[in-house]
Protein backbone atom coordinates (compact mmCIF):
# COMPACT_ATOMS: atom_id res chain seq x y z
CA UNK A 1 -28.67 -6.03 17.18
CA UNK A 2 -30.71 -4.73 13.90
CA UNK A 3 -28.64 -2.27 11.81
CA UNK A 4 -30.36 0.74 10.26
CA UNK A 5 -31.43 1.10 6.91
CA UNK A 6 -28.79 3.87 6.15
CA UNK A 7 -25.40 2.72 8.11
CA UNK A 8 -24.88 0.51 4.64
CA UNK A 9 -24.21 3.86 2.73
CA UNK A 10 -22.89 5.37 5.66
CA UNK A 11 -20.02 2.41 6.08
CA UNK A 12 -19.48 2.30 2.39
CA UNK A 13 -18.63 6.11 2.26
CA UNK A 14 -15.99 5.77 5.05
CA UNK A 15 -14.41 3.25 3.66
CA UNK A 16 -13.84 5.20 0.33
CA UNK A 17 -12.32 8.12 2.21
CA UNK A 18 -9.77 5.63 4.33
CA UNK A 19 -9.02 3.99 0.49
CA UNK A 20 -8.76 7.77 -1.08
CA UNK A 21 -6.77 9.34 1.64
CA UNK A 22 -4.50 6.04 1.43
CA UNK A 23 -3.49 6.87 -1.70
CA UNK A 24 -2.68 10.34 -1.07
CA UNK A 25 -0.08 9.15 1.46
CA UNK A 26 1.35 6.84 -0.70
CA UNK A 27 3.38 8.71 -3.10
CA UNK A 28 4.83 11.06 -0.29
CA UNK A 29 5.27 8.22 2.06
CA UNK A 30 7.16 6.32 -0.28
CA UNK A 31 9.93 8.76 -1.30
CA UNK A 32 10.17 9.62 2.39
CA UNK A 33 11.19 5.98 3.74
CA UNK A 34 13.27 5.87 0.63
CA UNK A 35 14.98 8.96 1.07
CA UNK A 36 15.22 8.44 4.46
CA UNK A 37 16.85 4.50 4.78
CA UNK A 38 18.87 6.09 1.51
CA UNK A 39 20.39 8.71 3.59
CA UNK A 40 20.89 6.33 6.44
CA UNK A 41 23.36 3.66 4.20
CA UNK A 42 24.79 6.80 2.89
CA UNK A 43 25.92 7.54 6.62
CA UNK A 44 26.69 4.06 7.36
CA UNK A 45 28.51 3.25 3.80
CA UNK A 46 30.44 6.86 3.80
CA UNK A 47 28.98 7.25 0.28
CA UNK A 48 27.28 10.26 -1.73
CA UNK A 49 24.60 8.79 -3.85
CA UNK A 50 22.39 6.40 -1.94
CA UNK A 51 20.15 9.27 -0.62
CA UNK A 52 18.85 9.87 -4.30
CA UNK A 53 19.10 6.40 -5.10
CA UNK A 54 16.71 5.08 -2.47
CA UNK A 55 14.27 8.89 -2.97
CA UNK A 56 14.32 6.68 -6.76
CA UNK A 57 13.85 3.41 -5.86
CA UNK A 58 10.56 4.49 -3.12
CA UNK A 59 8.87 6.70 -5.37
CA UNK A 60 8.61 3.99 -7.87
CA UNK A 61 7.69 1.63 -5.22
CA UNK A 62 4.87 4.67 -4.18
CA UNK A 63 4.15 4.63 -8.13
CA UNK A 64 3.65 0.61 -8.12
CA UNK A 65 1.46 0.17 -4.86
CA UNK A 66 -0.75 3.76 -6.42
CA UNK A 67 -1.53 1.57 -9.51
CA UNK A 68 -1.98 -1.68 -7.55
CA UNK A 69 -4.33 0.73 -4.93
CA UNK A 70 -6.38 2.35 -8.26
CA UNK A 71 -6.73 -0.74 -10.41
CA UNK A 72 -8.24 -2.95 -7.02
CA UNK A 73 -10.54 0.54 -6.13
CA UNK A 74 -11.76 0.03 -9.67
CA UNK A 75 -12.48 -3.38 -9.89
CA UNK A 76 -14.16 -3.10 -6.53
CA UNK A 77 -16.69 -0.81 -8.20
């Protein structure tokens, strides 16, 4: 089946906006699951400070994978 001259472009674009809009869910992403498996051994443990210890420890997993995500984008450039 011959592809058309455009659908190279067209295929490249889409695949930007699922590697854009995959960052932009990181970050949030991220602290949520940390927050939320935070809260949950805060339940289970009957302690106070695991909720903001695992909102911590996934945003700086969010900020790792971000970089990881931007440096690969711009080497695939």
């Amino acid at each position: 089946m011959p592809q058309e001259p455009n659908s190279g472009k067209n295929d490249n674009f889409w695949v930007q906006v699922a590697r854009y809009s995959q960052i932009a869910f990181m970050l949030p992403a991220g602290s949520a699951v940390g927050w939320l498996l935070g809260s949950a051994l805060d339940r289970w443990l009957h302690k106070s400070w695991l909720s903001i210890a695992g909102l911590i420890l996934g945003t700086v997993a969010a900020f790792v994978e971000l970089i990881r995500a931007v440096i690969s984008s711009s080497d695939s450039e």
